[in-house]
C-alpha atoms as a PDB file:
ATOM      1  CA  UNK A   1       6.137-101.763  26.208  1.00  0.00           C
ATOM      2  CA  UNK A   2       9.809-102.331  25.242  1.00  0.00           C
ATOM      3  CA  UNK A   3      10.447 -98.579  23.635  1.00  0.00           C
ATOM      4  CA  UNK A   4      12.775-100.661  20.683  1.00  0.00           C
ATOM      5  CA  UNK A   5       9.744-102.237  19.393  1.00  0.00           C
ATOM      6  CA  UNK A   6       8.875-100.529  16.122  1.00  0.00           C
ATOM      7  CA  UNK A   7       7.185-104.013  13.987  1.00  0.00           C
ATOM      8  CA  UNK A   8       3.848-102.246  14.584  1.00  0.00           C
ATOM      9  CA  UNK A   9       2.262 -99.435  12.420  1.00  0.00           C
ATOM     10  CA  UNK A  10       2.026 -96.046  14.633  1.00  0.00           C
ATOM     11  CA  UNK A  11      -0.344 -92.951  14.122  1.00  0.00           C
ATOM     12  CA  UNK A  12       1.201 -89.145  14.262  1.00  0.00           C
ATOM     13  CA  UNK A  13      -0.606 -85.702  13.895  1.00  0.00           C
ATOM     14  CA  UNK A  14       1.466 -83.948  11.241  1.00  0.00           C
ATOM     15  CA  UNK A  15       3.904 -84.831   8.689  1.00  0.00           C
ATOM     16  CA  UNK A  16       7.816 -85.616   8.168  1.00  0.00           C
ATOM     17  CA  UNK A  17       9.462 -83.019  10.654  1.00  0.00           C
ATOM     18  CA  UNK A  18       7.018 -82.636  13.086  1.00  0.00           C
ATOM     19  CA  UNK A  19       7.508 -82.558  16.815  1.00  0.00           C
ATOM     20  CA  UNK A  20       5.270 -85.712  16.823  1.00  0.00           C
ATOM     21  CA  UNK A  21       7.333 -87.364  14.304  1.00  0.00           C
ATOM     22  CA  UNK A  22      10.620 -86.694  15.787  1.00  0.00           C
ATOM     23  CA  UNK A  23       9.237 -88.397  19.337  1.00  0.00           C
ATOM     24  CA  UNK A  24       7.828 -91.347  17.805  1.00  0.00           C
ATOM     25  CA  UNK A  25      11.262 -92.418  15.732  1.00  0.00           C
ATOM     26  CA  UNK A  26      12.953 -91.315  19.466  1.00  0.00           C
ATOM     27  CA  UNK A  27      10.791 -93.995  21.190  1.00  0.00           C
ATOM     28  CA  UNK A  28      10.086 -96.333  18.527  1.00  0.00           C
ATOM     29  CA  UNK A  29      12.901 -96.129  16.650  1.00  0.00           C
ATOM     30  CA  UNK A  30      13.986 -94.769  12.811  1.00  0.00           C
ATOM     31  CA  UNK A  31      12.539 -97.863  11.440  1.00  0.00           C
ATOM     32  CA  UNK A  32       9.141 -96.823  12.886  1.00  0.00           C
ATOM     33  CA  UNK A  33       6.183 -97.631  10.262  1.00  0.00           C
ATOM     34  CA  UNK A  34       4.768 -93.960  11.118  1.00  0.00           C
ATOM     35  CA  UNK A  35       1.505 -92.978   9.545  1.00  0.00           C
ATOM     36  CA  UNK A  36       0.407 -89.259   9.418  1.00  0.00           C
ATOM     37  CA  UNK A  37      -2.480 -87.944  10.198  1.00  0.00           C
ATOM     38  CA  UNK A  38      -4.315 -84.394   9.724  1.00  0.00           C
ATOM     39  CA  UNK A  39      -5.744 -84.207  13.280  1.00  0.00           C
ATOM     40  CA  UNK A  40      -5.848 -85.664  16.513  1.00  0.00           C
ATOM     41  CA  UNK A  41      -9.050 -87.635  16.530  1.00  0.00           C
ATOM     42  CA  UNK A  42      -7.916 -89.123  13.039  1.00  0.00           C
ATOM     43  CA  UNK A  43      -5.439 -91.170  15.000  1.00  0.00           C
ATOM     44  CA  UNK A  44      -8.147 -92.156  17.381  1.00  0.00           C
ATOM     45  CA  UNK A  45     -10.384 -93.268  14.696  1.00  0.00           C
ATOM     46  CA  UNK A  46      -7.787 -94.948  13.361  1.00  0.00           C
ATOM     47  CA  UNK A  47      -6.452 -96.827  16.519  1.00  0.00           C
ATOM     48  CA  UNK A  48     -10.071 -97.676  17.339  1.00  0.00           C
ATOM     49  CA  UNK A  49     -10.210 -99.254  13.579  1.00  0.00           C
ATOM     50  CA  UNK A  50      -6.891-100.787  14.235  1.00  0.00           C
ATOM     51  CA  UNK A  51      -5.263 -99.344  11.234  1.00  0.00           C
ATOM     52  CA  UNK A  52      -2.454 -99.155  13.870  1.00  0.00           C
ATOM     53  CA  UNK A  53      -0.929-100.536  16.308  1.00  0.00           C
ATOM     54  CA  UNK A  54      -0.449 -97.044  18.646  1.00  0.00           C
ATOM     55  CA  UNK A  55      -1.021 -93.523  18.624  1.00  0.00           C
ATOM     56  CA  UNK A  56       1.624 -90.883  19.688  1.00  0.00           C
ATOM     57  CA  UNK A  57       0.181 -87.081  20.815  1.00  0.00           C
ATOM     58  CA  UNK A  58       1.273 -84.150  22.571  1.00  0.00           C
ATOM     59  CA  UNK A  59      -0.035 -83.761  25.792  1.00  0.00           C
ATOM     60  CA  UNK A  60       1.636 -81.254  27.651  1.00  0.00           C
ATOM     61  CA  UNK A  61       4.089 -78.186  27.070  1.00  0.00           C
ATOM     62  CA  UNK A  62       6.565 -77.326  29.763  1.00  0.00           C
ATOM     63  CA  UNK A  63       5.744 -73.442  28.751  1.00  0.00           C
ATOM     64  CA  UNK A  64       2.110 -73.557  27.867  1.00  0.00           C
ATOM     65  CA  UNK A  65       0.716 -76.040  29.801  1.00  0.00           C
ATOM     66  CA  UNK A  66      -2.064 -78.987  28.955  1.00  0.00           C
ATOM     67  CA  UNK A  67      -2.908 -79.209  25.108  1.00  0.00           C
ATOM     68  CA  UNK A  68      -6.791 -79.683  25.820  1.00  0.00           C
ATOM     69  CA  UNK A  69      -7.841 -81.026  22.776  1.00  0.00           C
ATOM     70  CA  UNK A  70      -6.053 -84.308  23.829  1.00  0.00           C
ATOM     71  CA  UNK A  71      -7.084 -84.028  27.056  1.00  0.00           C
ATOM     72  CA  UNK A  72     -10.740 -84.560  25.995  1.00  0.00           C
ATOM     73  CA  UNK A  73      -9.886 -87.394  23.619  1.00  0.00           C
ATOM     74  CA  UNK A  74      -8.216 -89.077  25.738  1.00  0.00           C
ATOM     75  CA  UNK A  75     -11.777 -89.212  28.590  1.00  0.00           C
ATOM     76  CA  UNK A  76     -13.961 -89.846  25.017  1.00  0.00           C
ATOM     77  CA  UNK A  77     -12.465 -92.961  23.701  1.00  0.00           C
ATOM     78  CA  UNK A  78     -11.668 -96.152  25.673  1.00  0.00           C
ATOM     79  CA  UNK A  79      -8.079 -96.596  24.824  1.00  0.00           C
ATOM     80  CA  UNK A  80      -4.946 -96.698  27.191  1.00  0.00           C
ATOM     81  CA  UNK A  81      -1.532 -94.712  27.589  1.00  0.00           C
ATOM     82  CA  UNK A  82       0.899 -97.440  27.593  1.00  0.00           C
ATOM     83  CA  UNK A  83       4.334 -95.041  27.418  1.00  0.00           C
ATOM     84  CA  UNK A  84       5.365 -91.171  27.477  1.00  0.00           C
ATOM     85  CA  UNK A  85       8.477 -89.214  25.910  1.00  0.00           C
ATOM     86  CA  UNK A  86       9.207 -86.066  26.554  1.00  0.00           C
ATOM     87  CA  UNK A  87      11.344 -83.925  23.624  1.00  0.00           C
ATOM     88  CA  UNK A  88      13.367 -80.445  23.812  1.00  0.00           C
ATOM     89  CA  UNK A  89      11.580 -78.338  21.401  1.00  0.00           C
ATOM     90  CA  UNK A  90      12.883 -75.668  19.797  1.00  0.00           C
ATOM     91  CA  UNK A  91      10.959 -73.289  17.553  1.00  0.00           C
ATOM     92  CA  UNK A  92      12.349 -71.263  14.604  1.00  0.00           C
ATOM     93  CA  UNK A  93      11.179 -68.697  12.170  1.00  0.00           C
ATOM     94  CA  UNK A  94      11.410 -70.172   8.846  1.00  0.00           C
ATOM     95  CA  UNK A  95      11.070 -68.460   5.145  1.00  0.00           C
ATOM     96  CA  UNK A  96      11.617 -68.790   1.459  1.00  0.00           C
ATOM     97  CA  UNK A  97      15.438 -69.288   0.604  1.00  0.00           C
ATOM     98  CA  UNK A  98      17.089 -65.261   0.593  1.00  0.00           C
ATOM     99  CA  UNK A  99      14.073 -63.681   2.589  1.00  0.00           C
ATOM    100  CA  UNK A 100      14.776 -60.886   4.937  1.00  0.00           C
ATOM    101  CA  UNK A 101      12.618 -60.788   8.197  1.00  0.00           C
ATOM    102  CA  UNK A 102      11.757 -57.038   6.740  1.00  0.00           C
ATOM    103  CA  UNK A 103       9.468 -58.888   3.428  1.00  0.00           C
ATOM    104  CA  UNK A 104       7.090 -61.031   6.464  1.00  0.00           C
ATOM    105  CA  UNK A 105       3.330 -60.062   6.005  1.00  0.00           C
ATOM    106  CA  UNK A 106       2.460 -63.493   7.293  1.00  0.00           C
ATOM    107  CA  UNK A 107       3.692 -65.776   9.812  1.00  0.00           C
ATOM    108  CA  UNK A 108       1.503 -69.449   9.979  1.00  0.00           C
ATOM    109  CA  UNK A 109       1.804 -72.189  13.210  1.00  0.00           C
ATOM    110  CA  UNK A 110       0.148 -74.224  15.198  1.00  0.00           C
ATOM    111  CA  UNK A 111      -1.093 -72.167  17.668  1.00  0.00           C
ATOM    112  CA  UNK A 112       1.252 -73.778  20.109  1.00  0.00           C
ATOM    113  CA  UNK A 113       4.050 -72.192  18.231  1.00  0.00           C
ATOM    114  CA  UNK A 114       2.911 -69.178  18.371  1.00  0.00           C
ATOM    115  CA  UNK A 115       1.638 -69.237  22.219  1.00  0.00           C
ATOM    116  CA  UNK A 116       4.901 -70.752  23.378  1.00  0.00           C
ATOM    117  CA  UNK A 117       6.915 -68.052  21.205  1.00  0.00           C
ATOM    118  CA  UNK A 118       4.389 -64.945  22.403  1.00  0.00           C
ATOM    119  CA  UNK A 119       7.262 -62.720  23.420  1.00  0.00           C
ATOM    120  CA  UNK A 120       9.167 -62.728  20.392  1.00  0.00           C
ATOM    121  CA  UNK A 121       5.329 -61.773  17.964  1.00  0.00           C
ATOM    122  CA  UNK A 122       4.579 -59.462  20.315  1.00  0.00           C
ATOM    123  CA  UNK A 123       7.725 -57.258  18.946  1.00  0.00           C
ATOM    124  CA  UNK A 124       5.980 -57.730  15.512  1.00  0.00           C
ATOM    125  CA  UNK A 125       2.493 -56.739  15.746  1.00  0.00           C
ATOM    126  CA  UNK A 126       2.544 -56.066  12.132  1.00  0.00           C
ATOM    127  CA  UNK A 127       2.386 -59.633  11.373  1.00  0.00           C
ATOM    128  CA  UNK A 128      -0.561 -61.613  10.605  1.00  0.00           C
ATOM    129  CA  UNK A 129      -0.713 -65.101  12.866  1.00  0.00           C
ATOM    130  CA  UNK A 130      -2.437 -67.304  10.977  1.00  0.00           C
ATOM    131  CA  UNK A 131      -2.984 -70.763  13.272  1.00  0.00           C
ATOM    132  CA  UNK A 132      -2.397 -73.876  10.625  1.00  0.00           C
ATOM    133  CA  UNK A 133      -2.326 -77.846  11.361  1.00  0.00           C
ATOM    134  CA  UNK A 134       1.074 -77.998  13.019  1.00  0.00           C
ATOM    135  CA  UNK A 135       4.369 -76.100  12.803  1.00  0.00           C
ATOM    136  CA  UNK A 136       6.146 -78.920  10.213  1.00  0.00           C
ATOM    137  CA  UNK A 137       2.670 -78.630   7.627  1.00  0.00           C
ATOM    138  CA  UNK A 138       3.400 -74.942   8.141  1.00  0.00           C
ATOM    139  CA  UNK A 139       6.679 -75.480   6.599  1.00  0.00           C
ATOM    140  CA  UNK A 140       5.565 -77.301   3.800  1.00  0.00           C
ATOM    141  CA  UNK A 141       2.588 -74.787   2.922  1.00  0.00           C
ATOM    142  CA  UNK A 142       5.165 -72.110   2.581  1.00  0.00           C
ATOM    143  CA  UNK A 143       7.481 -74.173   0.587  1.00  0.00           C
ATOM    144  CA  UNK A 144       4.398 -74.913  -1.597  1.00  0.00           C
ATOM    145  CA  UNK A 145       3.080 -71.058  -1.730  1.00  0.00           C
ATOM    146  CA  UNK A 146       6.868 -69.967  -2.945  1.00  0.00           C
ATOM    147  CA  UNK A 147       6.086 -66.510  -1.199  1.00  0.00           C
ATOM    148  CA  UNK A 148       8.636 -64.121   0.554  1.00  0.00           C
ATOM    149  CA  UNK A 149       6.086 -62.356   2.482  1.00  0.00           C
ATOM    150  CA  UNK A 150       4.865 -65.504   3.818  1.00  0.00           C
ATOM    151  CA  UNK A 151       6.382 -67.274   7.094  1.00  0.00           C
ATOM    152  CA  UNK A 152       5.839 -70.052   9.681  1.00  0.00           C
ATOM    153  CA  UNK A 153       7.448 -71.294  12.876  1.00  0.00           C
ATOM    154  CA  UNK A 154       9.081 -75.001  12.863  1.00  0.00           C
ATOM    155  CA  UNK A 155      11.952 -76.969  13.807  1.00  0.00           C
ATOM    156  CA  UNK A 156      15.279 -77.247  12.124  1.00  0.00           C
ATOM    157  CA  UNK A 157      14.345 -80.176  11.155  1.00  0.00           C
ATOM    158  CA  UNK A 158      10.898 -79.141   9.014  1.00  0.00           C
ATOM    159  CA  UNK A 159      13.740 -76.375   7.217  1.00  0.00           C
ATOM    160  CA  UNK A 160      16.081 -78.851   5.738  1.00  0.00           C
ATOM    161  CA  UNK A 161      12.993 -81.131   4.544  1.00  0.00           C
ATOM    162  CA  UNK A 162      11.117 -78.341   2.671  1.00  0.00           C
ATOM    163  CA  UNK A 163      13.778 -76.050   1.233  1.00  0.00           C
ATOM    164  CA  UNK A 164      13.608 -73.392   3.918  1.00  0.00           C
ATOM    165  CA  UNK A 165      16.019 -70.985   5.706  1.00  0.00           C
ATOM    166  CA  UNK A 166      15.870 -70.070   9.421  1.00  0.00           C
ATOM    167  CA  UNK A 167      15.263 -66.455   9.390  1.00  0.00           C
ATOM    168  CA  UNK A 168      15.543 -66.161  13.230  1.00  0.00           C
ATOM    169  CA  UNK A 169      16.390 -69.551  15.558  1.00  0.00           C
ATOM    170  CA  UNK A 170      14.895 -70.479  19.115  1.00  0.00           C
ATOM    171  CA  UNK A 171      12.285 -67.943  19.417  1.00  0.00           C
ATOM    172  CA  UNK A 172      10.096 -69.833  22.043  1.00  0.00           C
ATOM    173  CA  UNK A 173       9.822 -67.720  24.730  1.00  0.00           C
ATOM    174  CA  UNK A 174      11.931 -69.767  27.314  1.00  0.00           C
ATOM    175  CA  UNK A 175      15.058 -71.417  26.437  1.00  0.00           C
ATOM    176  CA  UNK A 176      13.781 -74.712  28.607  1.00  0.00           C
ATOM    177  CA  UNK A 177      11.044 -75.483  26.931  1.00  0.00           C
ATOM    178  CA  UNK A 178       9.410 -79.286  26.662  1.00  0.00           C
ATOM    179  CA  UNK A 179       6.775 -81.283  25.051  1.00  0.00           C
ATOM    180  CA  UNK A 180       5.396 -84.693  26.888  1.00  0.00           C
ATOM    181  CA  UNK A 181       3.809 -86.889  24.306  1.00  0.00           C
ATOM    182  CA  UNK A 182       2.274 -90.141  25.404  1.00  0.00           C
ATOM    183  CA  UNK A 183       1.663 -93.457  23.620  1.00  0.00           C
ATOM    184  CA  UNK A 184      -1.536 -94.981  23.311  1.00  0.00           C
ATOM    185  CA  UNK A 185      -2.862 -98.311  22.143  1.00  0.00           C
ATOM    186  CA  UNK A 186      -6.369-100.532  22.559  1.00  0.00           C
ATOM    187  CA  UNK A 187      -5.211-102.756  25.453  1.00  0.00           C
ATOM    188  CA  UNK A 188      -4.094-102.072  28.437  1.00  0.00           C
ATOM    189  CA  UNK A 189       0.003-102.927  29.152  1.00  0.00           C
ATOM    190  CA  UNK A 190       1.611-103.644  33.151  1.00  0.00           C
ATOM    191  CA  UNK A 191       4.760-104.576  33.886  1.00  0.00           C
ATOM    192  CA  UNK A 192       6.611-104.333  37.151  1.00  0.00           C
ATOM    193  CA  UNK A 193       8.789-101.331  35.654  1.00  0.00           C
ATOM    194  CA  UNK A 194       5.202 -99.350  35.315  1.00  0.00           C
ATOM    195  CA  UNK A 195       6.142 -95.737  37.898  1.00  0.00           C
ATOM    196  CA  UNK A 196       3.157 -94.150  36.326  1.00  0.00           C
ATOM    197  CA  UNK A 197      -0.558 -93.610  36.248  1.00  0.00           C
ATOM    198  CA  UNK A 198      -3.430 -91.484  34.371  1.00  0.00           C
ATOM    199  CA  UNK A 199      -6.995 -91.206  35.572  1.00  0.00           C
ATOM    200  CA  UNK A 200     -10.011 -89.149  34.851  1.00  0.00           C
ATOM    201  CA  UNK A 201     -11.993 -88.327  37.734  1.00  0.00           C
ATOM    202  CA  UNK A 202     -15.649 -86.689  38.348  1.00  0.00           C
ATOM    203  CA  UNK A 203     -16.148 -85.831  41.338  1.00  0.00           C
ATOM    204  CA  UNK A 204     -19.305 -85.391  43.480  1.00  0.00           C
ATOM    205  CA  UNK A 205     -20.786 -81.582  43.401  1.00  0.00           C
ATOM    206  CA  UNK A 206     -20.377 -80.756  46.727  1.00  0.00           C
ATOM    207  CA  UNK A 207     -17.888 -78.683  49.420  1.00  0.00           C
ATOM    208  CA  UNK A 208     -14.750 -80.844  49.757  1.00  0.00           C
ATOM    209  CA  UNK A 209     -15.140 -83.128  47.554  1.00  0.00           C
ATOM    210  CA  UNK A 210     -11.410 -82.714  45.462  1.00  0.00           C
ATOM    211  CA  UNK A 211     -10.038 -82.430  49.115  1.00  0.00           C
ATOM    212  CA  UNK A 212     -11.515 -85.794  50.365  1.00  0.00           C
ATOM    213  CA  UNK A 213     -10.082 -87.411  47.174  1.00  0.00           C
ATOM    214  CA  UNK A 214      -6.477 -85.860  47.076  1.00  0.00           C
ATOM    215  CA  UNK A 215      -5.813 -86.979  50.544  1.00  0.00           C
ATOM    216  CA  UNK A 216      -5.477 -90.206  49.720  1.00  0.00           C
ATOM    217  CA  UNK A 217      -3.175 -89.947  47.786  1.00  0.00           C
ATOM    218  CA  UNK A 218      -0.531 -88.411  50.684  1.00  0.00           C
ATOM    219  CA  UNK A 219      -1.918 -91.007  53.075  1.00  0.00           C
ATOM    220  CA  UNK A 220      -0.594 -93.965  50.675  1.00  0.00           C
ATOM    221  CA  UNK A 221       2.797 -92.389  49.979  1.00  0.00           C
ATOM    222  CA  UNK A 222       2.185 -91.132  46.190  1.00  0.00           C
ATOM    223  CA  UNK A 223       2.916 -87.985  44.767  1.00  0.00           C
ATOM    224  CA  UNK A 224       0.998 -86.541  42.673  1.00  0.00           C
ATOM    225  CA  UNK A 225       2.462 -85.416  39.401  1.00  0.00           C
ATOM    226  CA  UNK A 226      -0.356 -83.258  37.585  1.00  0.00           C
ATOM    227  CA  UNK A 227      -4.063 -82.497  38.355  1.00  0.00           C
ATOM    228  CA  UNK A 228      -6.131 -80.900  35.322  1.00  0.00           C
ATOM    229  CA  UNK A 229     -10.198 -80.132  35.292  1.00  0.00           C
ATOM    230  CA  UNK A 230     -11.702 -79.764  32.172  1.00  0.00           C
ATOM    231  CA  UNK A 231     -15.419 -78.731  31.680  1.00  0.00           C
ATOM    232  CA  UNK A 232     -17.608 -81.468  31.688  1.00  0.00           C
ATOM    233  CA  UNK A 233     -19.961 -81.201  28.409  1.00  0.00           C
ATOM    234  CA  UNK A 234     -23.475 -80.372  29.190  1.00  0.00           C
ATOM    235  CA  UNK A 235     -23.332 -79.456  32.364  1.00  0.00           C
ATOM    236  CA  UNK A 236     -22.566 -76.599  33.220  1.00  0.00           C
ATOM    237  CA  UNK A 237     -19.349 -75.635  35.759  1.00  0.00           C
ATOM    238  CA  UNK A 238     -18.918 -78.838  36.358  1.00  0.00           C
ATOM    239  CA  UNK A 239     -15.273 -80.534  35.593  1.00  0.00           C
ATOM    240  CA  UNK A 240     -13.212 -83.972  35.265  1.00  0.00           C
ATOM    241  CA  UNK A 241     -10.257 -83.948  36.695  1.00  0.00           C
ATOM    242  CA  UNK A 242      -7.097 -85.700  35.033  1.00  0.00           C
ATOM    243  CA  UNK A 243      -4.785 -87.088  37.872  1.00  0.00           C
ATOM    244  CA  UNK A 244      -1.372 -88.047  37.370  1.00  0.00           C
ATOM    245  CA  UNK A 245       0.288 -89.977  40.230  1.00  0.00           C
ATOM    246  CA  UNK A 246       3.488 -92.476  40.581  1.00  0.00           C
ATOM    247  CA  UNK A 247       2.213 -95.849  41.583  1.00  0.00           C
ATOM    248  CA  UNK A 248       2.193 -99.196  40.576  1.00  0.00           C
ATOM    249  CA  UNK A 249      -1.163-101.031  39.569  1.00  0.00           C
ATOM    250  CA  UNK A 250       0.421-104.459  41.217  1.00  0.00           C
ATOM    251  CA  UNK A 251       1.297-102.284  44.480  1.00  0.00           C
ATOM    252  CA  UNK A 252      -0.848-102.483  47.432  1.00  0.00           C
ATOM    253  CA  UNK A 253      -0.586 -99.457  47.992  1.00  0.00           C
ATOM    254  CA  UNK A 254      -1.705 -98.114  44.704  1.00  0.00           C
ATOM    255  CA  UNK A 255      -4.732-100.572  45.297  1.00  0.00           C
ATOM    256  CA  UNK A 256      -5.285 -98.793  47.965  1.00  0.00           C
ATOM    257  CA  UNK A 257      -5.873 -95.584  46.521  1.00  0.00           C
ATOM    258  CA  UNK A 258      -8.748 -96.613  43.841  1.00  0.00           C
ATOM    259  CA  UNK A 259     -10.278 -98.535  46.697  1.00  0.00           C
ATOM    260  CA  UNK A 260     -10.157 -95.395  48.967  1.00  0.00           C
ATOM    261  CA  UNK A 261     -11.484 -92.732  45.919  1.00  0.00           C
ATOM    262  CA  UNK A 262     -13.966 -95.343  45.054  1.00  0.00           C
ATOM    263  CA  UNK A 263     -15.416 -95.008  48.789  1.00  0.00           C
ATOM    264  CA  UNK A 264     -15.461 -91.183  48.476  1.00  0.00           C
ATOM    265  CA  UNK A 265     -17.933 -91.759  45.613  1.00  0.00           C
ATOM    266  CA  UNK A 266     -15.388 -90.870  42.939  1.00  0.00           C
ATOM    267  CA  UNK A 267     -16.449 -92.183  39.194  1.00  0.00           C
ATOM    268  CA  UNK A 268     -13.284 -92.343  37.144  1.00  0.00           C
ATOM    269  CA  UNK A 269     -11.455 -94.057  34.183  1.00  0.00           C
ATOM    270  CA  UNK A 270      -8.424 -95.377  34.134  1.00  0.00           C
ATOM    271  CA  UNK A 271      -6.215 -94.284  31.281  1.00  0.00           C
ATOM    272  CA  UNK A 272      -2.938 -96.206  32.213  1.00  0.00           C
ATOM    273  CA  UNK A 273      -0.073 -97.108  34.013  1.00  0.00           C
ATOM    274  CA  UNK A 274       3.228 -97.151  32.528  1.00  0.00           C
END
């Protein structure tokens, strides 16, 4: 998908000044049609209604790891990742205009916020976390509530939009710290340029099994990126596993691979290339 191509209508989780918002005008451009959403399977619904044209979610944190939520959207509903974009993110304490740190009783995030900024609440255990929809609705609910014992964590971004001062700046625990969001849509999209692919795996219950699968991987020359198991529901300890790999879906190679996992007895779907 060429990343300039904004004519379409695309679905975020949040609102103006969100971490999801800021990625999707990145990729698709300021002139993005973006339509918010309260929660993640709200854009789902809506792709699969085609209200839009593509979906933009987190999907990984470079501090915190896989955002699992996604994760099992992603193995429910049919739809494909056609792009990724990954965004510095920096979180910030944020308060009424003229609060003092000293007046916090409250503190509200999405509890990504407040996992990937642990160290820094951990010198305030007199604070009540309270999780909330994301960090930018965060912002606006203590714009709204007009309270200086009330506070939130949120980009610089979410302060200028709703009225709010940074009471302390970049207190996510490392100073490297990154957000992959991917795109998704109702078709599937290859091109030649594709380096990129996402499957979900289950694997047979037996000894070896994740072994006999990885290994063909190595023998067709592609690394793999990430490897995630979530629970299966129902049964159980018993887990999918979400595979990223570089490859090519017009590569032999590549070819090679789903022919090889598909020997080992391997059911999976494939959620992209791109």
């Amino acid at each position: 998908m060429d990343d300039s191509d904004y004519r379409y209508r695309v679905g975020f989780q949040g609102v103006e000044g969100s971490f999801s918002h800021q990625a999707l005008t990145e990729y698709f451009g300021e002139a993005a049609d973006a339509v918010s959403f309260q929660c993640f399977r709200d854009v789902f619904n809506a792709l699969g209604m085609a209200e839009i044209k593509y979906g933009i979610l987190p999907v990984e944190n470079s501090s915190t790891g896989g955002i699992s939520e996604v994760y099992d959207l992603l193995g429910e509903y049919g739809f494909y990742i056609v792009g990724e974009k990954c965004i510095k993110v920096d979180q910030n304490l944020l308060g009424l205009r003229g609060a003092d740190i000293s007046e916090i009783e409250e503190v509200y995030s999405h509890i990504q916020g407040f996992m990937q900024s642990k160290e820094y609440f951990d010198k305030h255990p007199e604070w009540k976390l309270i999780p909330y929809h994301n960090t930018a609705r965060s912002a606006q609910y203590i714009s709204s509530e007009n309270l200086r014992s009330k506070a939130c964590v949120a980009s610089r971004k979410a302060a200028e939009i709703y009225g709010l001062d940074i009471l302390k700046e970049n207190i996510n625990d490392s100073s490297k710290n990154f957000t992959r969001f991917i795109i998704i849509g109702r078709d599937m999209e290859l091109s030649e340029n594709c380096d990129k692919i996402s499957i979900v795996a289950t694997l047979p219950h037996k000894v070896g099994a994740l072994y006999n699968v990885l290994k063909h991987f190595a023998d067709n020359d592609s690394n793999l990126l990430k490897i995630e198991s979530r629970p299966i529901a129902g049964k159980p300890w018993e887990y999918s596993f979400y595979i990223d790999f570089q490859g090519n879906m017009l590569d032999q190679k590549t070819q090679n691979i789903f022919n090889d996992i598909k020997g080992e007895g391997v059911n999976y779907k494939f959620l992209g290339n791109y």
